[in-house]
Protein backbone atom coordinates (compact mmCIF):
# COMPACT_ATOMS: atom_id res chain seq x y z
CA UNK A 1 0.00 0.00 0.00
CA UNK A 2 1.34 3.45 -0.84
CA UNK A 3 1.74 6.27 1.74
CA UNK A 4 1.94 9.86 0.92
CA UNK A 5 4.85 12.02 2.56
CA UNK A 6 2.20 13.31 4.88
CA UNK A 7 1.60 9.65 6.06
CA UNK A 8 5.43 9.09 6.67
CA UNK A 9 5.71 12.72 8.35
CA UNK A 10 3.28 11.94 10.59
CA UNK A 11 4.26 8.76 11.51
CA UNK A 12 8.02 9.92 12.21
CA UNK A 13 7.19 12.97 14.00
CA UNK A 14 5.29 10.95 16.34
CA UNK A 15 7.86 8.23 16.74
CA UNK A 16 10.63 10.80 16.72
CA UNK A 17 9.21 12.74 19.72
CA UNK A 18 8.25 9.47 21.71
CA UNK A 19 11.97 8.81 21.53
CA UNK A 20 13.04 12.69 22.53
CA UNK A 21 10.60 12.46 25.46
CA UNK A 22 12.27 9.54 27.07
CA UNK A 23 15.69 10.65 26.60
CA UNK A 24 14.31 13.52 28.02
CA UNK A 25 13.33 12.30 31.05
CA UNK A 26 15.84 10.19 31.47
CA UNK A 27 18.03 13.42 31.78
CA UNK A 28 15.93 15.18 34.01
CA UNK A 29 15.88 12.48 36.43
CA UNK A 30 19.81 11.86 36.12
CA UNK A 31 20.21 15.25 37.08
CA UNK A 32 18.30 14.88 40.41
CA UNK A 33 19.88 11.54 41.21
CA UNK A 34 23.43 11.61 39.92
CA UNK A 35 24.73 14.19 42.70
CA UNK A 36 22.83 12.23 45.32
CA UNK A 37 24.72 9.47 44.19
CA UNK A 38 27.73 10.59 43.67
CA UNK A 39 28.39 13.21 46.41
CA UNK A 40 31.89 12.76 47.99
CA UNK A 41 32.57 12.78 51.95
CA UNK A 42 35.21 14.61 52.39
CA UNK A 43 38.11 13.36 55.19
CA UNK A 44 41.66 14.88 56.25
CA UNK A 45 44.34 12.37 57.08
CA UNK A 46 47.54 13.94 59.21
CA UNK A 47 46.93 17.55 57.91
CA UNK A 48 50.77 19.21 57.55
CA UNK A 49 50.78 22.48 59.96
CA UNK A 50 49.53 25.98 59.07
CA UNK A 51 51.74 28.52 58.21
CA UNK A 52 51.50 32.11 59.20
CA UNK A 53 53.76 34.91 57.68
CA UNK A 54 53.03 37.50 55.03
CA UNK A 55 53.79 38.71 51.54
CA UNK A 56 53.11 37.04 48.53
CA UNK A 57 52.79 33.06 48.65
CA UNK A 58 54.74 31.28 50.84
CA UNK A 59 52.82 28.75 50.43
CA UNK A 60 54.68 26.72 47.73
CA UNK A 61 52.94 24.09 44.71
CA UNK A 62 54.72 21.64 46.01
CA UNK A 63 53.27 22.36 49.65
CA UNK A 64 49.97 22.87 48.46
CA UNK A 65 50.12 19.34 46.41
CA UNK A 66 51.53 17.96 49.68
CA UNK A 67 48.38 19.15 51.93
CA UNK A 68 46.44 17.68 49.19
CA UNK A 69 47.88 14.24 49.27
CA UNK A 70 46.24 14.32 52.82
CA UNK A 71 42.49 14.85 51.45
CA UNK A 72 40.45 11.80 51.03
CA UNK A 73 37.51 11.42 49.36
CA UNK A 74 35.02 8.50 50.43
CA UNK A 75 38.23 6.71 51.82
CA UNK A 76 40.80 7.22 48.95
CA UNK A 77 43.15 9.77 47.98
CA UNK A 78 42.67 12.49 45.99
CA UNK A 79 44.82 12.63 42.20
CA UNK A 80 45.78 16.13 41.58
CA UNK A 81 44.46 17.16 37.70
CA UNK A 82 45.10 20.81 37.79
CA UNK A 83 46.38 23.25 40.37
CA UNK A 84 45.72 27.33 39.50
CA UNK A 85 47.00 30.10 41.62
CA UNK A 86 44.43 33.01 41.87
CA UNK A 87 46.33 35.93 43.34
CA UNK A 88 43.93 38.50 43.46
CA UNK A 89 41.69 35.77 45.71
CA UNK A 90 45.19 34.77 47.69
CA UNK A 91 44.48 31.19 47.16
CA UNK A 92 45.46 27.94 45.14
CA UNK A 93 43.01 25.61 44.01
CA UNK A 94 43.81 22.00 42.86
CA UNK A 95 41.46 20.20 41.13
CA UNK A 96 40.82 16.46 40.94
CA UNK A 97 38.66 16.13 37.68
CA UNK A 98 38.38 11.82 38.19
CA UNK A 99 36.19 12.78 41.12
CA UNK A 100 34.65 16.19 40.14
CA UNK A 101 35.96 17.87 43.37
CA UNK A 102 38.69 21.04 44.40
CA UNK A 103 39.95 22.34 47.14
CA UNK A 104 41.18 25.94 47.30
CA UNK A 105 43.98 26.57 49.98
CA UNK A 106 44.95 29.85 51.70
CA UNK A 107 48.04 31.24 50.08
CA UNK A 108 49.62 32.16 53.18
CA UNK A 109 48.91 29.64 55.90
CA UNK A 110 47.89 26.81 53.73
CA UNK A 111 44.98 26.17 54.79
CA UNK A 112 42.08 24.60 53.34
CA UNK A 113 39.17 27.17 52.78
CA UNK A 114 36.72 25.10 50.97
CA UNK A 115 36.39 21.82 49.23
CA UNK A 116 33.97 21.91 46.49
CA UNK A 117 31.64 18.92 44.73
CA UNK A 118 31.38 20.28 40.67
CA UNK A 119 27.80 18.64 40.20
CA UNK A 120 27.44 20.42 37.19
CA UNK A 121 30.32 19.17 35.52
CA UNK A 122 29.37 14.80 36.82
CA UNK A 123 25.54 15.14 35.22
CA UNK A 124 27.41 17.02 32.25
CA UNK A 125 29.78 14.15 31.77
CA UNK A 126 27.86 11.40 33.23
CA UNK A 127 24.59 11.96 31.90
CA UNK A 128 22.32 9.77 28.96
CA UNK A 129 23.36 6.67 30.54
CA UNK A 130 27.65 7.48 30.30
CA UNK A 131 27.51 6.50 33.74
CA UNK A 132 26.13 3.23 32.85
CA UNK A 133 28.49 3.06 29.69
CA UNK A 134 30.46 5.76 28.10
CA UNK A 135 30.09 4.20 24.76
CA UNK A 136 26.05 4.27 25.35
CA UNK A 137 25.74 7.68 26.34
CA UNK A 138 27.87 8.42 23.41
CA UNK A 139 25.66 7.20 21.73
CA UNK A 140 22.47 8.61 22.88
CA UNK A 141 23.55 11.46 22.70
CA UNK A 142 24.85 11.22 19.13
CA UNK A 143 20.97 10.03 18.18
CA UNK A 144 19.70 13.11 19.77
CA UNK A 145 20.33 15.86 17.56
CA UNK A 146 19.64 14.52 14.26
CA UNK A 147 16.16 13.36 15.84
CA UNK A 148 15.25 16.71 17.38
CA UNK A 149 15.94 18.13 13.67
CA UNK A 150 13.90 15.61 11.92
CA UNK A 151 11.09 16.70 14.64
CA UNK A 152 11.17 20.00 14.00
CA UNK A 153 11.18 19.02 9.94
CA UNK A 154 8.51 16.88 10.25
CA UNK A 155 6.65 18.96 12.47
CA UNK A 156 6.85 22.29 10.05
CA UNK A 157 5.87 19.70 7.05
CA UNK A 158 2.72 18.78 9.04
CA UNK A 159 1.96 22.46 9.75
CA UNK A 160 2.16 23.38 5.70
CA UNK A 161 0.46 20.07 4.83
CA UNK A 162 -2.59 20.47 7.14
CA UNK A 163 -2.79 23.80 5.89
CA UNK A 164 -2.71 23.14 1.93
CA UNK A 165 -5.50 20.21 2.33
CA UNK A 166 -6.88 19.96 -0.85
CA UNK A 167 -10.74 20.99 -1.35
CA UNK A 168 -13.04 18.09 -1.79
CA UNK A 169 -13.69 17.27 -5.31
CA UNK A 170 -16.33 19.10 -6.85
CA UNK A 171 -19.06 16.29 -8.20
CA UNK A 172 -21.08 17.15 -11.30
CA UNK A 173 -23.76 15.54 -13.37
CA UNK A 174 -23.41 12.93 -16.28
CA UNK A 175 -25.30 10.23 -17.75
CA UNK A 176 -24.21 6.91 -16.41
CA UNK A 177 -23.34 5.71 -19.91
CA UNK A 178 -20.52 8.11 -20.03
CA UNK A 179 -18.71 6.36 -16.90
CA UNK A 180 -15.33 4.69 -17.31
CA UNK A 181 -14.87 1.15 -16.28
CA UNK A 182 -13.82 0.75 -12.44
CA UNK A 183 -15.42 4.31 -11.98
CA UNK A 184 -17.69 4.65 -8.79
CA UNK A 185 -20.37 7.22 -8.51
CA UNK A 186 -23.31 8.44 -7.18
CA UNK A 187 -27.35 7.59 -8.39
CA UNK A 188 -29.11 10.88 -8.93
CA UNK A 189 -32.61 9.98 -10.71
CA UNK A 190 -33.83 8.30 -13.69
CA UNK A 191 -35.47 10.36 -16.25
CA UNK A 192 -37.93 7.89 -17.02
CA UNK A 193 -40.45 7.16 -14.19
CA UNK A 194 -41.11 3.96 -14.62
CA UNK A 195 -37.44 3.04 -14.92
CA UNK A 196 -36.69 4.94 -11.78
CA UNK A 197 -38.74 2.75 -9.81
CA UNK A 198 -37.77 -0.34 -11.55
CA UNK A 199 -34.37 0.98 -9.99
CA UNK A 200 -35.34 1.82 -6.72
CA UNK A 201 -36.66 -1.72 -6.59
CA UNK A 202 -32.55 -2.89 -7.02
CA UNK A 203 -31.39 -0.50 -4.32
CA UNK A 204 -31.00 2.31 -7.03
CA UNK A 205 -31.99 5.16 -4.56
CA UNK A 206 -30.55 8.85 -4.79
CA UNK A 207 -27.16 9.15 -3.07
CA UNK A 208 -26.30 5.16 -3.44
CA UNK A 209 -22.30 4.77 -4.78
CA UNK A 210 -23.20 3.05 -8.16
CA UNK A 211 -19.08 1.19 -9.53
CA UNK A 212 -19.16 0.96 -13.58
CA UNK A 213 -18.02 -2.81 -13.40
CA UNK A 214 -18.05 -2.80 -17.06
CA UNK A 215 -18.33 -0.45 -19.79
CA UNK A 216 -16.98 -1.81 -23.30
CA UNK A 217 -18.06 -0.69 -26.86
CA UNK A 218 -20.33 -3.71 -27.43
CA UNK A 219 -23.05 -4.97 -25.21
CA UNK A 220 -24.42 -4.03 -22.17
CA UNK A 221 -23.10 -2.01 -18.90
CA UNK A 222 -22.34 -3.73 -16.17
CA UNK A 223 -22.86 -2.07 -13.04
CA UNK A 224 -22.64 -2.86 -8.81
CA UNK A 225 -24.92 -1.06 -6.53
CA UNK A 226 -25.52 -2.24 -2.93
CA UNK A 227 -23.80 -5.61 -3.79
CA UNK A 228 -26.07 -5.97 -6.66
CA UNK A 229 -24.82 -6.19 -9.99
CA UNK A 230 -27.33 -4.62 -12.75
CA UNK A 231 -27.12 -5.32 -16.65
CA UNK A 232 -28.04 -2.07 -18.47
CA UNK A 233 -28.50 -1.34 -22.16
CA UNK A 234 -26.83 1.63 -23.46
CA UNK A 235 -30.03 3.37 -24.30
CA UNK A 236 -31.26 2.91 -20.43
CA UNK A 237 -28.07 4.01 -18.93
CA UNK A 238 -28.68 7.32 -21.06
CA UNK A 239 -31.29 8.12 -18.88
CA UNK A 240 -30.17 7.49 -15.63
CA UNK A 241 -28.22 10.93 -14.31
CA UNK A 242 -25.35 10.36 -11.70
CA UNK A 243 -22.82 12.85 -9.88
CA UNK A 244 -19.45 11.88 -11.02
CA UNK A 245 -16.28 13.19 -8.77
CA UNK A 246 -13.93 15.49 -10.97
């Protein structure tokens, strides 16, 4: 069976957005669940001793990577990833990205001002399932964007189509011996009186979808009305008037 574009636009716009809402969801519920889940407890082991003094750091990297070997996160130690001096704040901040957490150190006496959790950057990276597989969530996300286009395609094709809906046919009257073979259309009357009730007694009633079954050069018409076929001589079907669709 054949399908017009509108058929197939419909039917992928609707599959296309039963797909986007899931992922969707999926995502919105990750990001309430992943932090839960993945929120660090943050332990000291043997801190090394403040320092006190002023000026401009004394607080070396290689004392501030020290301190940090002393931070443990859910047990285990941290890996240092980055480490940034910020020297209008007066601090350092080393960075473990494996674990999405920092910890920003006093530049003079060293000590730890705050230890941070970057949710933002775990639902970011861990999100559409990557925390189930990376290779999934690569995935799903790869699917998403070429879906959300054909959506909106789809969607502006439906919007234009449902718009330009063609007019229904117009119907006009002809005699039914000028119908084409496998041609349906609809009784009207029979000029003839006694013919028209003759063809009301076959189910030949005004408004009744009459299919031309048959309609060669030679011999009679062959015609189906109300799962009755009807023989007709070319001089009757003359005078029986039907609404043809053109």
């Amino acid at each position: 069976m054949k399908h017009s574009l509108l058929f197939w636009s419909r039917k992928s716009h609707c599959w296309a957005g039963v797909y986007l809402s899931a992922v969707t969801l999926l995502w919105l519920g990750e990001m309430a669940l992943l932090p839960a889940v993945y929120e660090p407890r943050f332990e000291v082991v043997s801190p090394s001793p403040s320092v006190s003094s002023v000026g401009t750091p004394v607080v070396s990297v290689q004392d501030v990577l020290a301190r940090f070997s002393h931070e443990r996160v859910d047990g285990e130690p941290l890996t240092p990833d980055t480490v940034t001096f910020l020297p209008k704040e007066g601090s350092w901040v080393v960075r473990d990205a494996g674990r999405y957490v920092s910890v920003t150190y006093d530049v003079r006496t060293g000590e730890a001002r705050e230890r941070i959790f970057d949710s933002a950057k775990l639902v970011e990276e861990k999100n559409g399932l990557a925390w189930l597989s990376p290779e999934l969530g690569a995935a799903l996300k790869f699917s998403f964007q070429p879906l959300f286009i054909l959506l909106c395609v789809t969607g502006i094709h439906l919007l234009l189509g449902r718009n330009r809906r063609p007019g229904k046919e117009k119907e006009y009257a002809a005699t039914l011996d000028a119908v084409r073979t496998g041609e349906t259309c609809l009784y009207e009357r029979a000029d003839d009186p006694c013919l028209a009730g003759r063809l009301a007694s076959l189910g030949f009633l005004p408004g009744v979808a009459v299919r031309m079954l048959r309609n060669a050069k030679r011999g009679p018409l062959l015609v189906l009305a109300r799962h009755t076929r009807v023989a007709l001589g070319r001089e009757i079907a003359s005078g029986i008037v039907v609404a043809r669709k053109g």
